[in-house]
C-alpha atoms as a PDB file:
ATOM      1  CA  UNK A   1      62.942  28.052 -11.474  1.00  0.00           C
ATOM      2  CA  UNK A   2      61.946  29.962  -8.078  1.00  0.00           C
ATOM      3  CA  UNK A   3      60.315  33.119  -8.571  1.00  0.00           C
ATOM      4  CA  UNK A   4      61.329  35.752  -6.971  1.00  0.00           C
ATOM      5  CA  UNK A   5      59.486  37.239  -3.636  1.00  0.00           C
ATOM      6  CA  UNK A   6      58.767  40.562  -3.041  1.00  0.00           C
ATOM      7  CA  UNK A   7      58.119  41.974   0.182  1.00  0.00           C
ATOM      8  CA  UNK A   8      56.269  45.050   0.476  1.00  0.00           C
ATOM      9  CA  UNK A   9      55.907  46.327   4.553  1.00  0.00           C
ATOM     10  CA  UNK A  10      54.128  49.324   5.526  1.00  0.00           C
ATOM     11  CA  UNK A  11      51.543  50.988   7.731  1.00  0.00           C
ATOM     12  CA  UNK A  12      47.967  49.265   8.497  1.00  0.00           C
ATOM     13  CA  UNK A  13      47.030  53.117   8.530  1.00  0.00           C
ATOM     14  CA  UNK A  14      48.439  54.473   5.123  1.00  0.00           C
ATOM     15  CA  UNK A  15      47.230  57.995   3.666  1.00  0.00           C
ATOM     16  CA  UNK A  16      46.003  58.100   0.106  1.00  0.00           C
ATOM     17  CA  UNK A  17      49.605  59.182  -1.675  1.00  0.00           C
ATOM     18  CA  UNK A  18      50.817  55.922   0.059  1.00  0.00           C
ATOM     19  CA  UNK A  19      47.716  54.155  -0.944  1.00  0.00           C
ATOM     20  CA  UNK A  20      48.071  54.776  -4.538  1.00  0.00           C
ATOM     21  CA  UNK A  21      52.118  53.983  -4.312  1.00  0.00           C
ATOM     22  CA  UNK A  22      51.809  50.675  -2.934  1.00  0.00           C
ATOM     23  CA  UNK A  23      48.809  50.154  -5.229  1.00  0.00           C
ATOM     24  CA  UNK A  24      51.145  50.965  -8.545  1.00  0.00           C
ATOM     25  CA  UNK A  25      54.656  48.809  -6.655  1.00  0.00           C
ATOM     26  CA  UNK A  26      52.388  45.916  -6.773  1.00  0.00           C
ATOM     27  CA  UNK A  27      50.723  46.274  -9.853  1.00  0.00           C
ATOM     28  CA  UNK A  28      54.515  46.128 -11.001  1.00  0.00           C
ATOM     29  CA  UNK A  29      55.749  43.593  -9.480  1.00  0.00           C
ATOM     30  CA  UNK A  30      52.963  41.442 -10.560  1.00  0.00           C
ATOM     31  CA  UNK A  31      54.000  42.442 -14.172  1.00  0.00           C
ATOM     32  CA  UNK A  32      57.419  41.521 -13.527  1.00  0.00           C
ATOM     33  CA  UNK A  33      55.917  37.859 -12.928  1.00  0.00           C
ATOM     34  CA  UNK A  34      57.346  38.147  -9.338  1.00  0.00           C
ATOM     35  CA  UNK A  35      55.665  37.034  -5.850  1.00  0.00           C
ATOM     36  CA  UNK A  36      54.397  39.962  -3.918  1.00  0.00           C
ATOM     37  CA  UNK A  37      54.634  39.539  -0.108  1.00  0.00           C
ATOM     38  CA  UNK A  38      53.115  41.653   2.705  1.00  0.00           C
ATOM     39  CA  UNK A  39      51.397  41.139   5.932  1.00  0.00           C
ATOM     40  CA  UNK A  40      48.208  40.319   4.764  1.00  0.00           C
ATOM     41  CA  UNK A  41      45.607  42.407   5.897  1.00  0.00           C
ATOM     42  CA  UNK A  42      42.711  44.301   4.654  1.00  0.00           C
ATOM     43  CA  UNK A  43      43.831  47.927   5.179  1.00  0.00           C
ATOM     44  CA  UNK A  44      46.503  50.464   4.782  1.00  0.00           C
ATOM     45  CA  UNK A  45      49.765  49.393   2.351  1.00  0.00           C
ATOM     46  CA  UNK A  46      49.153  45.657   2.755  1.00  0.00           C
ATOM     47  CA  UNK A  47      45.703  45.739   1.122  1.00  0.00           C
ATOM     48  CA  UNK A  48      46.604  48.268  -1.230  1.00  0.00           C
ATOM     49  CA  UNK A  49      49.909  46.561  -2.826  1.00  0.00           C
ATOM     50  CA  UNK A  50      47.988  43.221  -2.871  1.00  0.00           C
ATOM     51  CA  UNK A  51      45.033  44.705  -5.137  1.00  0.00           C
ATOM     52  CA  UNK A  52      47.789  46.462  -7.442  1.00  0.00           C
ATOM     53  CA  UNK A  53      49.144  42.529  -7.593  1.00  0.00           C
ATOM     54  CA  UNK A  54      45.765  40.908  -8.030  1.00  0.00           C
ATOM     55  CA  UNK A  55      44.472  43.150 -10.668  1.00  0.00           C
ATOM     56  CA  UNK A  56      47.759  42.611 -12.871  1.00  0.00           C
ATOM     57  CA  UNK A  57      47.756  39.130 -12.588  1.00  0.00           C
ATOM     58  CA  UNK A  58      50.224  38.382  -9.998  1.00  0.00           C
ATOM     59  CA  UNK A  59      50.696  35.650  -7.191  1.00  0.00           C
ATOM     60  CA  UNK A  60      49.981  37.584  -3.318  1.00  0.00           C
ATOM     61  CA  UNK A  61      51.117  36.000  -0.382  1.00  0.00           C
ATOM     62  CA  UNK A  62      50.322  37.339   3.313  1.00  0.00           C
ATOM     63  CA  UNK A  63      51.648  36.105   6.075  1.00  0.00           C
ATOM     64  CA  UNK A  64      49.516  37.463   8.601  1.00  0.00           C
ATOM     65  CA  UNK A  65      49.581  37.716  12.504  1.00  0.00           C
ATOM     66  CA  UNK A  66      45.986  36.556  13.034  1.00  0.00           C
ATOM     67  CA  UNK A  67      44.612  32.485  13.534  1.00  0.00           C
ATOM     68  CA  UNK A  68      41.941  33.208  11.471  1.00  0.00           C
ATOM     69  CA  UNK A  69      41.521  35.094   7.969  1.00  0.00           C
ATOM     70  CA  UNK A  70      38.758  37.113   8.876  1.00  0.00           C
ATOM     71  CA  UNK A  71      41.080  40.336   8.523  1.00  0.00           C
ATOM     72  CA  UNK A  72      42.800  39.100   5.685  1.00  0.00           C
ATOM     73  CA  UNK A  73      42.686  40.667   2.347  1.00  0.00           C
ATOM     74  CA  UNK A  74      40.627  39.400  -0.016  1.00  0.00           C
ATOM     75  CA  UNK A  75      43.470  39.554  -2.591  1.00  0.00           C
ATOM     76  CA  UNK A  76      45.330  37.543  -1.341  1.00  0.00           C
ATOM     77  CA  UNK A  77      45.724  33.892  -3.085  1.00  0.00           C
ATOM     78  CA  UNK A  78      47.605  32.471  -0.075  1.00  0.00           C
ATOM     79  CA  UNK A  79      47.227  33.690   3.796  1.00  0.00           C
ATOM     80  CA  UNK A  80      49.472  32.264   5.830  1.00  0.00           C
ATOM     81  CA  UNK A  81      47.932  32.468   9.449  1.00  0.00           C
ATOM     82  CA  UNK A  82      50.966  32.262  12.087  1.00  0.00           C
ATOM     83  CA  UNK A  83      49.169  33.713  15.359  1.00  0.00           C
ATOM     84  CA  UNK A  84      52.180  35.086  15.973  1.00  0.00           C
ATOM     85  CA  UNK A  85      50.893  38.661  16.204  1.00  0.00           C
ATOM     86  CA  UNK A  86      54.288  41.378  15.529  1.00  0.00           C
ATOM     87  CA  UNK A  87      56.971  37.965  15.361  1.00  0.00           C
ATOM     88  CA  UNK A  88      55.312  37.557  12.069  1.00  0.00           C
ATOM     89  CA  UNK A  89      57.666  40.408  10.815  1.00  0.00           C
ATOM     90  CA  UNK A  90      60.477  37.891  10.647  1.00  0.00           C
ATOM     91  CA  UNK A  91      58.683  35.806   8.548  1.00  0.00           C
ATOM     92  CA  UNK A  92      57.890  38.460   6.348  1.00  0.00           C
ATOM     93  CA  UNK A  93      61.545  39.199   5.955  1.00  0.00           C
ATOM     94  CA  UNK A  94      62.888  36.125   5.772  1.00  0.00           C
ATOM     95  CA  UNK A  95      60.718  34.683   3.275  1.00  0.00           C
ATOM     96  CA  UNK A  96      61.252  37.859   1.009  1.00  0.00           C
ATOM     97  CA  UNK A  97      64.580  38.135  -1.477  1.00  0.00           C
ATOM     98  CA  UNK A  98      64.300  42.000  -1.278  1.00  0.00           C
ATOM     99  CA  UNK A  99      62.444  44.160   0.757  1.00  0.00           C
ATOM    100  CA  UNK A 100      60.267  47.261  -0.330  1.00  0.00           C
ATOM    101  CA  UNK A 101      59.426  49.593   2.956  1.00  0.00           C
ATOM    102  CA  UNK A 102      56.909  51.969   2.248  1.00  0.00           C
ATOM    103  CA  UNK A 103      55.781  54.677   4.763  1.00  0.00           C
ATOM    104  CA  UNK A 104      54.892  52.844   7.934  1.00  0.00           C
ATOM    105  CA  UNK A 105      55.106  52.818  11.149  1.00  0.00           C
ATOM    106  CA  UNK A 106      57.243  51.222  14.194  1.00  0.00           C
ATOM    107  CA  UNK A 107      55.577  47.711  12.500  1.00  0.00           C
ATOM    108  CA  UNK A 108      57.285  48.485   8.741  1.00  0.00           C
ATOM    109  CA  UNK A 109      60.683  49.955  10.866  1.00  0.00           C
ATOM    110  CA  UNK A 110      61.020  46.631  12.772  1.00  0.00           C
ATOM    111  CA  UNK A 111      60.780  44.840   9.341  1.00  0.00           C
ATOM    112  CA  UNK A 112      63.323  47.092   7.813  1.00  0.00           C
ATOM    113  CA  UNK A 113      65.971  46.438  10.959  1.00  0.00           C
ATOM    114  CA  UNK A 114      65.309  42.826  10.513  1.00  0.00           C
ATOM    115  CA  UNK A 115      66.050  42.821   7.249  1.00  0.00           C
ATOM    116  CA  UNK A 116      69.178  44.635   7.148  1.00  0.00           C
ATOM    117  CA  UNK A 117      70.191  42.404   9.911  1.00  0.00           C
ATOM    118  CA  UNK A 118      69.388  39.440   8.228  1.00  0.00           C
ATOM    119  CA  UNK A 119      71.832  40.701   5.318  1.00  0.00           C
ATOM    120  CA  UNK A 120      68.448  41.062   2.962  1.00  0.00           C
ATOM    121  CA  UNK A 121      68.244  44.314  -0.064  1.00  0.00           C
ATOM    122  CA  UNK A 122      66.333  47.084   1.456  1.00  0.00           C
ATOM    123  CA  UNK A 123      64.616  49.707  -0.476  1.00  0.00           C
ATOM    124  CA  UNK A 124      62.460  52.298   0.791  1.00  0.00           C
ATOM    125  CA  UNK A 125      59.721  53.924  -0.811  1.00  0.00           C
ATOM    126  CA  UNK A 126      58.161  57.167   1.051  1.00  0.00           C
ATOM    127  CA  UNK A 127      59.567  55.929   5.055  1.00  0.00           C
ATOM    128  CA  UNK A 128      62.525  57.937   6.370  1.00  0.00           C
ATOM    129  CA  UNK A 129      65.309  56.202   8.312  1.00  0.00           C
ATOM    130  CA  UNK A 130      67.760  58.391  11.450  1.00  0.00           C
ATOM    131  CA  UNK A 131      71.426  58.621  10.343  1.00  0.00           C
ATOM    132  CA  UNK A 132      72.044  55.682  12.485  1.00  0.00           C
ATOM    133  CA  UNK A 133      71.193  53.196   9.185  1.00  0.00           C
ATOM    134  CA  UNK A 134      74.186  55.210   7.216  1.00  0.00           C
ATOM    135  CA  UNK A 135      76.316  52.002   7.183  1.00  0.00           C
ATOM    136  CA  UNK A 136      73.539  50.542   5.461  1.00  0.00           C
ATOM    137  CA  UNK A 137      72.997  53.228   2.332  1.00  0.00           C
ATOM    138  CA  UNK A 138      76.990  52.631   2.362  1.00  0.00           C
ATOM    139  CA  UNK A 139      77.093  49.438   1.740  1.00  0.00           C
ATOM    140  CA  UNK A 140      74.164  49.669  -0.643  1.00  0.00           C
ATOM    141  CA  UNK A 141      72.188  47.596   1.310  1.00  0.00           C
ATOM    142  CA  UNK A 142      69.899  50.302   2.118  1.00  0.00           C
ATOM    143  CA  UNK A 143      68.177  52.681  -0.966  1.00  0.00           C
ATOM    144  CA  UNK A 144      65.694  55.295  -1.011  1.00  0.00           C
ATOM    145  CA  UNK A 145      63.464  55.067  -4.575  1.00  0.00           C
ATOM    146  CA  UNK A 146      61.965  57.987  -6.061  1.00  0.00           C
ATOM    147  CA  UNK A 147      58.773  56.155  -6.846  1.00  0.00           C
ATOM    148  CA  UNK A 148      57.255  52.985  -7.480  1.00  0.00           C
ATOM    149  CA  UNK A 149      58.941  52.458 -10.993  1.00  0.00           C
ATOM    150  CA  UNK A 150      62.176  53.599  -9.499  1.00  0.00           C
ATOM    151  CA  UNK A 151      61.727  50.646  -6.668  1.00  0.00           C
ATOM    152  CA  UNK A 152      60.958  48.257  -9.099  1.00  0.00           C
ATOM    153  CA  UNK A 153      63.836  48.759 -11.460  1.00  0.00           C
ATOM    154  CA  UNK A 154      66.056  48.482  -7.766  1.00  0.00           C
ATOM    155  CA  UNK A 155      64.777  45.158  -7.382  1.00  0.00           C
ATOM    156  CA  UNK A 156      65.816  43.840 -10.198  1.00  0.00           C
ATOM    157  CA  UNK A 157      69.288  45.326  -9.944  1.00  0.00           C
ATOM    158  CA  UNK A 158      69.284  43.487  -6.279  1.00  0.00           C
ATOM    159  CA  UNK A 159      68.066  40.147  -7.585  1.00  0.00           C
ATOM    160  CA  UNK A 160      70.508  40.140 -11.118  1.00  0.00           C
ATOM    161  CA  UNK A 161      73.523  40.850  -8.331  1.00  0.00           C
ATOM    162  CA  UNK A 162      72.624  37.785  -6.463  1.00  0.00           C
ATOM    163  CA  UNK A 163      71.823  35.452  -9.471  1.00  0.00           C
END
């Protein structure tokens, strides 16, 4: 059976609250025995969710813009080079079952639109969205978790629905 993939998106440039969050969402996801999924990179929410993941035991992937892993995260235990700069954020998306979106930048909101076009689970962890994505939290397609636990539990909801 597939595991399930998590992606986590979020800023290259992440302050320490956001740090520690993405830290503790992929320390749980690893303990959920799922994939965690990011972009890849040393820094900001990417390195920090991978570490939570690596310490606990879990699988990271990163699928990261670069030709080269020289600014890859050394937790990760498969980078995915695409040289593809930004149009790696559709991979990200695509290859995820459920998407996590902490606080970010216009990098992390490009991966949210994608996702919600794509028809993929959005949560969002810390990132604020314009009243223009109200269709979205409608549906249910789009959530706002209180914390990482919170996200987590969300996940699994989103994954038993399409089981």
């Amino acid at each position: 059976m597939r595991k399930p993939v998590i992606g986590v998106m979020g800023g290259a440039v992440a302050d320490a609250a956001t740090v520690e969050t993405a830290h503790e969402l992929g320390r749980l996801i690893a303990e959920r025995g799922w994939v965690l999924l990011n972009g890849g990179r040393d820094c900001g929410v990417m390195a920090a969710s991978a570490r939570g993941a690596s310490e606990a035991g879990g699988l990271v992937v990163g699928i990261l813009p670069d030709t080269t892993a020289g600014k890859a995260s050394p937790d990760l235990d498969v980078a995915i080079m695409t040289g593809m700069g930004d149009g790696r954020n559709l991979i990200n998306v695509m290859s995820s079952d459920v998407v996590v979106a902490c606080k970010g930048s216009l990098g992390t909101m490009s991966e949210v639109v994608l996702a919600l076009k794509h028809g993929k689970r959005v949560i969002l962890l810390g990132l604020e969205v314009g009243r223009e994505y109200a269709s979205f939290r409608a549906s249910g397609q789009l959530t706002t978790a209180a914390d990482p636990p919170d996200a987590v539990e969300q996940a699994a909801a989103a994954l038993d629905a399409v089981a």
